[in-house]
PDB file of N, CA and C in Angstrom:
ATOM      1  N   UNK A   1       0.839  -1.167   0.000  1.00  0.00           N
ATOM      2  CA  UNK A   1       0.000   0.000   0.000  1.00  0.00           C
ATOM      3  C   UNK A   1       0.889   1.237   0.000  1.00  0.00           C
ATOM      4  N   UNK A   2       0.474   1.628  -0.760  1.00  0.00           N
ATOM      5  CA  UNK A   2       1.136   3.452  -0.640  1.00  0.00           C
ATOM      6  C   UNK A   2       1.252   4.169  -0.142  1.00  0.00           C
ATOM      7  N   UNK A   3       2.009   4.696   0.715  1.00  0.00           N
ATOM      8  CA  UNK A   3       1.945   5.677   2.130  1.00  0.00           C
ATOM      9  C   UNK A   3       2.048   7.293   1.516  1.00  0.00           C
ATOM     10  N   UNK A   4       1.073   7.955   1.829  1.00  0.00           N
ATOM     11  CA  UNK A   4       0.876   9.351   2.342  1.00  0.00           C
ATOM     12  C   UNK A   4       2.006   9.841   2.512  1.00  0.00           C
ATOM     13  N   UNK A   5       2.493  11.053   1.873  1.00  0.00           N
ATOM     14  CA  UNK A   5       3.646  12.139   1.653  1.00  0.00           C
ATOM     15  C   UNK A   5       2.950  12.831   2.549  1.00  0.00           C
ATOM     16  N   UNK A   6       3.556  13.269   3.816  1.00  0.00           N
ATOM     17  CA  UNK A   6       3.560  14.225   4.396  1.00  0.00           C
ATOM     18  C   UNK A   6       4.339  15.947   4.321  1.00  0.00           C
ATOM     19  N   UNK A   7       4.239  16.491   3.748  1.00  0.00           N
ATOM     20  CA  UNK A   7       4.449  17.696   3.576  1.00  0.00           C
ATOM     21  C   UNK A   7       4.693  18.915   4.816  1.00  0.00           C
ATOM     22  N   UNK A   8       5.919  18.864   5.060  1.00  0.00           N
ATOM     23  CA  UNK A   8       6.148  19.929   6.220  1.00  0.00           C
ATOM     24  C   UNK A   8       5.717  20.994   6.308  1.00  0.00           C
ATOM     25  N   UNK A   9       5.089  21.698   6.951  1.00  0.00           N
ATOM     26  CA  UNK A   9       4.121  23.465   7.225  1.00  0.00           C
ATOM     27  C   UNK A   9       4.896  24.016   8.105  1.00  0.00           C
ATOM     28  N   UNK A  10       4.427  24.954   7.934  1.00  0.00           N
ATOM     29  CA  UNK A  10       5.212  26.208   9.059  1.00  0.00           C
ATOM     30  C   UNK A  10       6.143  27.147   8.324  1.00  0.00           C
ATOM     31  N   UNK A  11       6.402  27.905   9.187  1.00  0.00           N
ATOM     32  CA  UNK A  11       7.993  28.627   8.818  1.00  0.00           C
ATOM     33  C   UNK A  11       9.034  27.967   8.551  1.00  0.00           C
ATOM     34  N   UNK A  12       9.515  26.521   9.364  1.00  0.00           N
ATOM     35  CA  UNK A  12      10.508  25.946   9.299  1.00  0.00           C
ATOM     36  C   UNK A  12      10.776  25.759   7.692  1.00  0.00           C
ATOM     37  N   UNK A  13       9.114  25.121   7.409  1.00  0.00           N
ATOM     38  CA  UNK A  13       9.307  24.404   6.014  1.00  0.00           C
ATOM     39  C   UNK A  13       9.447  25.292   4.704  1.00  0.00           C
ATOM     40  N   UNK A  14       8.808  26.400   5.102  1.00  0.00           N
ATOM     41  CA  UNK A  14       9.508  27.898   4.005  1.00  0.00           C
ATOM     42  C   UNK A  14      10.556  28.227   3.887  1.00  0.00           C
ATOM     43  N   UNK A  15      11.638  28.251   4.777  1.00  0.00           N
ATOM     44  CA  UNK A  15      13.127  28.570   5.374  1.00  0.00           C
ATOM     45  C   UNK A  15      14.290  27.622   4.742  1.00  0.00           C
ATOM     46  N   UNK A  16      13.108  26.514   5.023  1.00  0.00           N
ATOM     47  CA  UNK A  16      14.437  24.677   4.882  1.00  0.00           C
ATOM     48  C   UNK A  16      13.498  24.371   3.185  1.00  0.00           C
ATOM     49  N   UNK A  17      13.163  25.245   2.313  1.00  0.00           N
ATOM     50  CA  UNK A  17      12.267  24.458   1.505  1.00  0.00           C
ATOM     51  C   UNK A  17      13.011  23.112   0.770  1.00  0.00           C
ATOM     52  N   UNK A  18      14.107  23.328   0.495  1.00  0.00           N
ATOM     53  CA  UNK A  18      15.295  22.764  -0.028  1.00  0.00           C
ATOM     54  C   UNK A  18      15.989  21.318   1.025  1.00  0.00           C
ATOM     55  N   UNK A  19      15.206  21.378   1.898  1.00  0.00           N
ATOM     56  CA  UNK A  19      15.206  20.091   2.893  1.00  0.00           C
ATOM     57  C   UNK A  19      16.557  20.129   4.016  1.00  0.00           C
ATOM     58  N   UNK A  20      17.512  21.060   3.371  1.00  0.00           N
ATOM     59  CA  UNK A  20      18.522  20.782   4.440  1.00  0.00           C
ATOM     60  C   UNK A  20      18.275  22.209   5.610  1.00  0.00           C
ATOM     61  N   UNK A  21      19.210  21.840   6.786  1.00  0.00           N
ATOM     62  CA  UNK A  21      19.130  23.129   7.358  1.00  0.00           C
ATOM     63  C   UNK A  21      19.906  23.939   7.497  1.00  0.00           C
ATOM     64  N   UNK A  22      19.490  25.268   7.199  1.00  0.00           N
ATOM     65  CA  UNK A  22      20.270  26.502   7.308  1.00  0.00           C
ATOM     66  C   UNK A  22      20.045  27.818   8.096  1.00  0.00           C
ATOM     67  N   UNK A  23      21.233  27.217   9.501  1.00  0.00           N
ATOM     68  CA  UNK A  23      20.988  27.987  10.346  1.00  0.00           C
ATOM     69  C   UNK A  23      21.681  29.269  10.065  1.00  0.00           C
ATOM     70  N   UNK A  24      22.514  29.827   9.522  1.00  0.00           N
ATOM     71  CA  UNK A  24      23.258  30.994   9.597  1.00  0.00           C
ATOM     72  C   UNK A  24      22.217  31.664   8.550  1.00  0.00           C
ATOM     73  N   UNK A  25      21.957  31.601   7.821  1.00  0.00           N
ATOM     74  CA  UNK A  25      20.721  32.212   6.610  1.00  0.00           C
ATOM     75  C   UNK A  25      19.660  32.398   7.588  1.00  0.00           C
ATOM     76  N   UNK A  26      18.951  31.252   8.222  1.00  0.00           N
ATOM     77  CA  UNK A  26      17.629  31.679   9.051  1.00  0.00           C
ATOM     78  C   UNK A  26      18.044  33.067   9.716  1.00  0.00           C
ATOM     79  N   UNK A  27      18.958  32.852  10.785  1.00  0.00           N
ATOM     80  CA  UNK A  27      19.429  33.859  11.397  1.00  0.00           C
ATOM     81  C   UNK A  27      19.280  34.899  10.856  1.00  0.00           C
ATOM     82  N   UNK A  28      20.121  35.246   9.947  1.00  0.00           N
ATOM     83  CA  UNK A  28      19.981  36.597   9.200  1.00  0.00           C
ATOM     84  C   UNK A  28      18.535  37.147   8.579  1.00  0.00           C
ATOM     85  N   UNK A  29      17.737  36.232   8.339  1.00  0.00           N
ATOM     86  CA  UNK A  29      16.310  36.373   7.951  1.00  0.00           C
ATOM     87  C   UNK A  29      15.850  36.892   9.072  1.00  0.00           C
ATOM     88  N   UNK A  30      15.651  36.015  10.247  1.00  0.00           N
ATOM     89  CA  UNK A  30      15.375  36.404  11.349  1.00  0.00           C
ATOM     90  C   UNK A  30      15.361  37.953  11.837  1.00  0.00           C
ATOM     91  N   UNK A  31      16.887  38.025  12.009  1.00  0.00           N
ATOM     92  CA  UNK A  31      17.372  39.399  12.568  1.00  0.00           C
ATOM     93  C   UNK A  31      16.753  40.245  11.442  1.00  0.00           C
ATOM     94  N   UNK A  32      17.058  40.297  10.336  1.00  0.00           N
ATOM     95  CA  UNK A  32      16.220  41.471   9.265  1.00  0.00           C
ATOM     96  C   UNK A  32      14.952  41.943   9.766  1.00  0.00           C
ATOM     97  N   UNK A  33      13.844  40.673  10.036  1.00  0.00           N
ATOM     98  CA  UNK A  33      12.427  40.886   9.922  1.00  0.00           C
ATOM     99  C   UNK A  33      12.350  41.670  11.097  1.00  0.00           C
ATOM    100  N   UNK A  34      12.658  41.224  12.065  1.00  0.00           N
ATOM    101  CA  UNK A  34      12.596  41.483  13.661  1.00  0.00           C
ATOM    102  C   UNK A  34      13.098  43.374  13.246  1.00  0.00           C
ATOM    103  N   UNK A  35      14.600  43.622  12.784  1.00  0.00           N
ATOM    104  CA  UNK A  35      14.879  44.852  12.923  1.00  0.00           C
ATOM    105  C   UNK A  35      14.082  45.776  11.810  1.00  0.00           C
ATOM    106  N   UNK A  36      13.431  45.081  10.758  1.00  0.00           N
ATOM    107  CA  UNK A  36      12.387  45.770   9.939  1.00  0.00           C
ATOM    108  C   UNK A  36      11.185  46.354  10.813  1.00  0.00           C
ATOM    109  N   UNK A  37      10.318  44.926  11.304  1.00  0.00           N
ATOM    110  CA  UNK A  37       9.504  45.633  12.094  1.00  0.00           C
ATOM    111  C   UNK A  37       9.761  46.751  13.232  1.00  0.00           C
ATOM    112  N   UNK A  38      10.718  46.410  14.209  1.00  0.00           N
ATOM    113  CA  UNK A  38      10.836  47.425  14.742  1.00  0.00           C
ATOM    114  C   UNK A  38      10.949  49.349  14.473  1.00  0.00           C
ATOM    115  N   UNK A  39      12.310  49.153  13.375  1.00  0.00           N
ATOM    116  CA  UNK A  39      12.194  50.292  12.410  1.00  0.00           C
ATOM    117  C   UNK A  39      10.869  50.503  12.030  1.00  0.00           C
ATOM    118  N   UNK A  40       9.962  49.658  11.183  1.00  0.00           N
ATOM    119  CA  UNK A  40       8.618  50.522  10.679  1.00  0.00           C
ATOM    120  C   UNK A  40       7.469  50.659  11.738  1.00  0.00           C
ATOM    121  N   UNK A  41       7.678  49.864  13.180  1.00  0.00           N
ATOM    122  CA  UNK A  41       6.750  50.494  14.015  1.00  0.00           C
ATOM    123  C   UNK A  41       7.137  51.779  15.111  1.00  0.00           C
ATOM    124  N   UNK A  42       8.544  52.204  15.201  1.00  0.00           N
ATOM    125  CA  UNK A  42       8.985  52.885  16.056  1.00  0.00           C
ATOM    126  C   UNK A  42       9.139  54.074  15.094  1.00  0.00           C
ATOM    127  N   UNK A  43       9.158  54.154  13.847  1.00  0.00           N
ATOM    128  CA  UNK A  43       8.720  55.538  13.147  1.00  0.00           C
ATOM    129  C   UNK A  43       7.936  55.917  13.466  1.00  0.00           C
ATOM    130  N   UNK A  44       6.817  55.291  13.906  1.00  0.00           N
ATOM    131  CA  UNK A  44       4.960  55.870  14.013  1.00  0.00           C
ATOM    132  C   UNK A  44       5.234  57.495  15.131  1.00  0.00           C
ATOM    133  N   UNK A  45       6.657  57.057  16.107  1.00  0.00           N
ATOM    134  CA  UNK A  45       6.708  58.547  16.769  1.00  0.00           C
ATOM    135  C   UNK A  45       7.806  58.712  16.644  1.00  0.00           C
ATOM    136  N   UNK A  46       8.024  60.911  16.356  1.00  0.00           N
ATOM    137  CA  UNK A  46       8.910  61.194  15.748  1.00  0.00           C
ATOM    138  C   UNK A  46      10.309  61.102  16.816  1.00  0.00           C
ATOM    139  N   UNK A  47       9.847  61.273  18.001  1.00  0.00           N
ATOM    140  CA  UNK A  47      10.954  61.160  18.855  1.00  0.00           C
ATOM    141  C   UNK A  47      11.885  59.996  19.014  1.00  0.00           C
ATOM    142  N   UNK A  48      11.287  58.760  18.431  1.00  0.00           N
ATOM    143  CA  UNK A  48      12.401  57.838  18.248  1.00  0.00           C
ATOM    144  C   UNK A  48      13.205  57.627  17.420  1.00  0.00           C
ATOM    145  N   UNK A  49      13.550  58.531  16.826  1.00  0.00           N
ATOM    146  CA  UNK A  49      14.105  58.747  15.090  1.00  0.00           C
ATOM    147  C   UNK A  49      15.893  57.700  15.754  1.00  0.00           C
ATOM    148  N   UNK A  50      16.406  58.257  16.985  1.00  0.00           N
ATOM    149  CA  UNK A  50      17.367  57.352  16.791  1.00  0.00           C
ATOM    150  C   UNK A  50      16.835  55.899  16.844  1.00  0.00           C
ATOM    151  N   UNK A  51      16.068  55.108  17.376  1.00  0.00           N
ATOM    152  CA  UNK A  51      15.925  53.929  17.831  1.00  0.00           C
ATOM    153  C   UNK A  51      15.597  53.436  16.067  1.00  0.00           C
ATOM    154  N   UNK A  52      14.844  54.422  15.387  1.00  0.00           N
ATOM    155  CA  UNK A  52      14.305  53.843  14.440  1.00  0.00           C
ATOM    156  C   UNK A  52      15.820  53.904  12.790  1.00  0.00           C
ATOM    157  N   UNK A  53      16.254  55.080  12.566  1.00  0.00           N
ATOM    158  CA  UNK A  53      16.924  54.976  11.900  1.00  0.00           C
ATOM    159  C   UNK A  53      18.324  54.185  12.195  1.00  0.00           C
ATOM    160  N   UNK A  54      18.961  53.942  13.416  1.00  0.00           N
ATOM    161  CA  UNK A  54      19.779  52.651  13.263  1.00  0.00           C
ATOM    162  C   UNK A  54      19.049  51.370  13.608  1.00  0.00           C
ATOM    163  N   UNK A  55      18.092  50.984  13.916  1.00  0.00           N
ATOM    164  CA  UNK A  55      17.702  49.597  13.327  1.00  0.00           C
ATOM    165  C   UNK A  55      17.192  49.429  12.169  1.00  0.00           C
ATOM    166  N   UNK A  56      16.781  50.472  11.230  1.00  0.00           N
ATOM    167  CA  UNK A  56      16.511  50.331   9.902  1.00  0.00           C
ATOM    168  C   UNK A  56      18.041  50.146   9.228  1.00  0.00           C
ATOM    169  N   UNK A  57      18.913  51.011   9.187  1.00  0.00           N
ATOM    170  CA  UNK A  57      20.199  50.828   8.610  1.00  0.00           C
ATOM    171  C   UNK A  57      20.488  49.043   8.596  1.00  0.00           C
ATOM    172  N   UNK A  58      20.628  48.678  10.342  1.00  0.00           N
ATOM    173  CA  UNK A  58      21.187  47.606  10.579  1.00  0.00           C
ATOM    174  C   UNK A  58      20.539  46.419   9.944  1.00  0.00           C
ATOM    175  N   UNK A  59      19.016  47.049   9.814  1.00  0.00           N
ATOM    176  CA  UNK A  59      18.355  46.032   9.061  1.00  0.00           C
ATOM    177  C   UNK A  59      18.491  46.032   7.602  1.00  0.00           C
ATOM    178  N   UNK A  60      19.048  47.002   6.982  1.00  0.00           N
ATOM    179  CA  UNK A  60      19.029  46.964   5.717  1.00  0.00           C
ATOM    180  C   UNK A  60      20.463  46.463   5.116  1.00  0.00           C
ATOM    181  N   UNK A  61      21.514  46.826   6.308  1.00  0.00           N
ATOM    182  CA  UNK A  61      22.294  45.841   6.332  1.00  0.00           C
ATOM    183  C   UNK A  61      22.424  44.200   6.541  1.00  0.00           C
ATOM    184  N   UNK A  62      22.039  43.585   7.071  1.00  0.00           N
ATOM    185  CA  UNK A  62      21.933  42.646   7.671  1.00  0.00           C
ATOM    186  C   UNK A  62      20.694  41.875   6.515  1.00  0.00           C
ATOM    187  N   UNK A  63      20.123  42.499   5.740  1.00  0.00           N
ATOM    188  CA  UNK A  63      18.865  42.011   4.922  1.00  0.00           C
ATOM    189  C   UNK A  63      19.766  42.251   3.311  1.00  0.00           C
ATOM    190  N   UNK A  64      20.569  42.766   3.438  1.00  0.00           N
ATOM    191  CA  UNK A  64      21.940  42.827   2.094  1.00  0.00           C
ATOM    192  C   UNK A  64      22.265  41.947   1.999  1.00  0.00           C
ATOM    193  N   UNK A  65      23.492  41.504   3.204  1.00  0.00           N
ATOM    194  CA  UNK A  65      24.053  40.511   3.532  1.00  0.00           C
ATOM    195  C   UNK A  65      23.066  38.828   3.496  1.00  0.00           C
ATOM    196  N   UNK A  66      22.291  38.829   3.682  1.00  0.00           N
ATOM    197  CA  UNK A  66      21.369  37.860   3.887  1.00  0.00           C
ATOM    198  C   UNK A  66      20.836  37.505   2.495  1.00  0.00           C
ATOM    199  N   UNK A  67      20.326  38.127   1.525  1.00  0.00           N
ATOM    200  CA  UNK A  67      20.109  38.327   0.458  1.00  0.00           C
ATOM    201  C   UNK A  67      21.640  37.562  -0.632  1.00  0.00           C
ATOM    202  N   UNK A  68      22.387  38.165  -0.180  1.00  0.00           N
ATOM    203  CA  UNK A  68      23.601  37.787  -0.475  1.00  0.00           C
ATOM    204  C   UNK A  68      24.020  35.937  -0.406  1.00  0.00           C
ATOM    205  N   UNK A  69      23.967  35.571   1.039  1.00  0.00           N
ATOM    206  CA  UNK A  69      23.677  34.612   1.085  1.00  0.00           C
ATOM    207  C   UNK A  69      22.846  33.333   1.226  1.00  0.00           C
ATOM    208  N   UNK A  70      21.571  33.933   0.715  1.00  0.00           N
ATOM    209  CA  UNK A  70      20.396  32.812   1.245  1.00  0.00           C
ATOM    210  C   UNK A  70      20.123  31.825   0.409  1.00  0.00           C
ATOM    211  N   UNK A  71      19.824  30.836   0.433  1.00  0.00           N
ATOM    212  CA  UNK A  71      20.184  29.583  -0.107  1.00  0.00           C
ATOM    213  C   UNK A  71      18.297  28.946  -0.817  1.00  0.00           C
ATOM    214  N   UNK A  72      17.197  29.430   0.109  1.00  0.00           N
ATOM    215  CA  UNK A  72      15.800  29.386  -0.632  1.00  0.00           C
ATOM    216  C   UNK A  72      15.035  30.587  -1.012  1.00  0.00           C
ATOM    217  N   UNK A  73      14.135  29.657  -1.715  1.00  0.00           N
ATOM    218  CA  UNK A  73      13.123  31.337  -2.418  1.00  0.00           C
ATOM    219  C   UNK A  73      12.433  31.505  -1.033  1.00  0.00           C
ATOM    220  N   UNK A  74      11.993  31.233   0.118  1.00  0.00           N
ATOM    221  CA  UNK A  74      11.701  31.623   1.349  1.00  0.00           C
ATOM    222  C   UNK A  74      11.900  32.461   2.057  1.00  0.00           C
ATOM    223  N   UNK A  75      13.727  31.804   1.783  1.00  0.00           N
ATOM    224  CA  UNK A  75      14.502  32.911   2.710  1.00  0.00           C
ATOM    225  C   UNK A  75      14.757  34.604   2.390  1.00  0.00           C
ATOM    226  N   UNK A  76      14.521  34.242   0.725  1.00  0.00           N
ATOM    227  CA  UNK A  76      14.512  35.896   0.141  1.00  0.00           C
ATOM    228  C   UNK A  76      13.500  36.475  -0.003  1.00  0.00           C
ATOM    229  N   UNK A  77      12.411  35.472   0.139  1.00  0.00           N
ATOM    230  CA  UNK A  77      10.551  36.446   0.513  1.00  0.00           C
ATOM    231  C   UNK A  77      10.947  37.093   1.473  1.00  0.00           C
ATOM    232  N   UNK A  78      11.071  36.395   2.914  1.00  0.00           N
ATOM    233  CA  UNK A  78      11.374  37.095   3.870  1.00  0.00           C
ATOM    234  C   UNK A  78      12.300  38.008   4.057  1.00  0.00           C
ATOM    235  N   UNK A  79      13.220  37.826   3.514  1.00  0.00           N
ATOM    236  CA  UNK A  79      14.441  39.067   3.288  1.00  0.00           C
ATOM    237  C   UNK A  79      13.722  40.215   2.809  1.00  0.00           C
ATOM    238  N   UNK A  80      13.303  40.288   1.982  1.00  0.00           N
ATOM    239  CA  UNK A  80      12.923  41.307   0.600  1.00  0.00           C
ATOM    240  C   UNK A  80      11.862  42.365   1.735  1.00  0.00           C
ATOM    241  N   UNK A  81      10.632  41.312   2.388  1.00  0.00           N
ATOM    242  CA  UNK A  81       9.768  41.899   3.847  1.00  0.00           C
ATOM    243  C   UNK A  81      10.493  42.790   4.390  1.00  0.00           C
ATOM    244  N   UNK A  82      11.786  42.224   5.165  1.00  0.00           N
ATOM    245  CA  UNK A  82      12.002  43.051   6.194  1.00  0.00           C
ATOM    246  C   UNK A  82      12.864  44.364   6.018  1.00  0.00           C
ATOM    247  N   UNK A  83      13.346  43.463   4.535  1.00  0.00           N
ATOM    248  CA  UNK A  83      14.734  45.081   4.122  1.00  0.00           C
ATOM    249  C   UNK A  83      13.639  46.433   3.998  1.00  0.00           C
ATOM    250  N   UNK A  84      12.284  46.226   2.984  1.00  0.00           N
ATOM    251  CA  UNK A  84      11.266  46.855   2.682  1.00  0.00           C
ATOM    252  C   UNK A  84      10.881  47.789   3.969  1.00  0.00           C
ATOM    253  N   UNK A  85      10.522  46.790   5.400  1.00  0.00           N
ATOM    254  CA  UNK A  85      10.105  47.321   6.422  1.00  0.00           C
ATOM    255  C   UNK A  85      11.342  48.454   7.198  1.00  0.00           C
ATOM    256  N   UNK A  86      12.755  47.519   6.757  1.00  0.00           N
ATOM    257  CA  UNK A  86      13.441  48.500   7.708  1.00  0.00           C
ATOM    258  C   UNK A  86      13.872  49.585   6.836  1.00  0.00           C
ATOM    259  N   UNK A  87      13.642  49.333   5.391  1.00  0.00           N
ATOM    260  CA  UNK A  87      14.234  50.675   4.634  1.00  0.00           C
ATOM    261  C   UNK A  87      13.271  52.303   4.889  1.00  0.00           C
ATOM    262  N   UNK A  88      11.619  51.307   4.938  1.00  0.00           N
ATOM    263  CA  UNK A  88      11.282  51.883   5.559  1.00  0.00           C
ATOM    264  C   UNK A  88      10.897  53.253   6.457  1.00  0.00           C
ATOM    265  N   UNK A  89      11.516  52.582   7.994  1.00  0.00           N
ATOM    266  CA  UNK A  89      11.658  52.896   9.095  1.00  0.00           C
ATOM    267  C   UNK A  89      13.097  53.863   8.919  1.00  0.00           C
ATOM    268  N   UNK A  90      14.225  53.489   8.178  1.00  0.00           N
ATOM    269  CA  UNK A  90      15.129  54.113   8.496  1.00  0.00           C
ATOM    270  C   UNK A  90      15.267  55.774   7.375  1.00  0.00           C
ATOM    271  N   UNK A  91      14.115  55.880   6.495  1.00  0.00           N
ATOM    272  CA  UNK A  91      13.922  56.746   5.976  1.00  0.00           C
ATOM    273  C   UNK A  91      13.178  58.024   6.405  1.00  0.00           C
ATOM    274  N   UNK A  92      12.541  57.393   6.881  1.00  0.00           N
ATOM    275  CA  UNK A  92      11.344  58.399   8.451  1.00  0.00           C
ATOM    276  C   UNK A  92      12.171  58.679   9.224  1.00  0.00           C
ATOM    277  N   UNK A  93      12.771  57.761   9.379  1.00  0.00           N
ATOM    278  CA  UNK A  93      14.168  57.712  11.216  1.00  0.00           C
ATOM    279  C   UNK A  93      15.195  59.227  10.686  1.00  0.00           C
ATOM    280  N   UNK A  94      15.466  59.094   9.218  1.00  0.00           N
ATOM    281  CA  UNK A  94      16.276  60.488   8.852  1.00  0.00           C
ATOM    282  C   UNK A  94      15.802  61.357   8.630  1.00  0.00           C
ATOM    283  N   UNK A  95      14.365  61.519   8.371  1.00  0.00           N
ATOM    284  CA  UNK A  95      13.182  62.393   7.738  1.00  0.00           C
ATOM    285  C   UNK A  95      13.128  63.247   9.025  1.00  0.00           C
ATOM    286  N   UNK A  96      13.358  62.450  10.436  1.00  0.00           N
ATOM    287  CA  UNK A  96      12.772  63.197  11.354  1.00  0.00           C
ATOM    288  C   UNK A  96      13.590  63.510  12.663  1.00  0.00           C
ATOM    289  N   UNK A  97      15.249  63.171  11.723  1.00  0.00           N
ATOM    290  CA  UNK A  97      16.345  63.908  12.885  1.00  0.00           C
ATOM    291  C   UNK A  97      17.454  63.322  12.076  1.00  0.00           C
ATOM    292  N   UNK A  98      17.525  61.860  12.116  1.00  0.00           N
ATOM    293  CA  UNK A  98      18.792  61.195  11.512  1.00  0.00           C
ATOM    294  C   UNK A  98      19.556  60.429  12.551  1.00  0.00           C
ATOM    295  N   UNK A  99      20.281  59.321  12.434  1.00  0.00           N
ATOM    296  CA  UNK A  99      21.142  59.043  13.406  1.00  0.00           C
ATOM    297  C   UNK A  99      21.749  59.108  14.110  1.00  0.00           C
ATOM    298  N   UNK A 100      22.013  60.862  14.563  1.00  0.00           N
ATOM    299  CA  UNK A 100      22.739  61.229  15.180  1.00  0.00           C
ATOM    300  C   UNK A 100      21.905  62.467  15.189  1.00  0.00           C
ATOM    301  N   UNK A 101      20.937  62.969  15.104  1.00  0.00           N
ATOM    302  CA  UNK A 101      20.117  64.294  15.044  1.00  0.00           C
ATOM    303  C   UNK A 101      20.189  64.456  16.699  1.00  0.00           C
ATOM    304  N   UNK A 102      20.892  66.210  17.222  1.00  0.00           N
ATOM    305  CA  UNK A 102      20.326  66.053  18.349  1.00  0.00           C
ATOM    306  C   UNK A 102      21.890  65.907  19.374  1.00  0.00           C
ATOM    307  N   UNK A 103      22.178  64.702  19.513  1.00  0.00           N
ATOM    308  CA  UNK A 103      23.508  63.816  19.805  1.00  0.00           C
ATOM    309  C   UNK A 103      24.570  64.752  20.004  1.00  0.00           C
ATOM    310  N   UNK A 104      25.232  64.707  18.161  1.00  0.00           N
ATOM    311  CA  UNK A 104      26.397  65.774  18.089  1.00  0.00           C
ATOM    312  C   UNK A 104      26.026  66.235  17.050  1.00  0.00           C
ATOM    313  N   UNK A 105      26.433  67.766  17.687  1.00  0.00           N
ATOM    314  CA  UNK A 105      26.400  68.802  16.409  1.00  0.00           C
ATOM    315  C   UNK A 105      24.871  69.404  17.062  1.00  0.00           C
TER     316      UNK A 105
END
């Protein structure tokens, strides 16, 4: 009798679509999305312009780099999300002081 293909769900199985695992790529996916969202929800007020324009940078770094090396079409959906979210955030973040607005100078 023929046994039933089970098909993995979740995030895991978007990430690993390619079956093996890749932890240093997740990671970097990870960290992107996480520092995207933050960047595009901590724009919403203008006073966090530092919090928001260096985690957008870092995220748009870190979502470069990741992009660079990601190994599924998963991992660069999610990339593409968060660079979007933190490019974002870190455009408002300069719109409304800059990384250093304030600081020095």
């Amino acid at each position: 009798m023929t046994q039933a293909v089970r098909q993995p769900r979740g995030l895991r199985a978007l990430l690993n679509s390619d079956g093996k695992s890749h932890p240093v790529e997740n990671t970097f996916t990870a960290a992107t999305v996480v520092l995207g969202a933050l960047a595009a929800v901590s724009s919403l007020w203008t006073g966090l312009h530092l919090l928001t324009s260096w985690s957008g940078l870092l995220g748009i770094l870190t979502g470069a780099w990741g992009q660079f090396i990601s190994a599924t079409t998963g991992e660069r959906f999610l990339l593409i999300i968060g660079l979007g979210a933190s490019a974002f955030g870190f455009f408002l973040g300069m719109a409304h002081g800059g990384l250093f607005g304030g600081v020095i100078g």
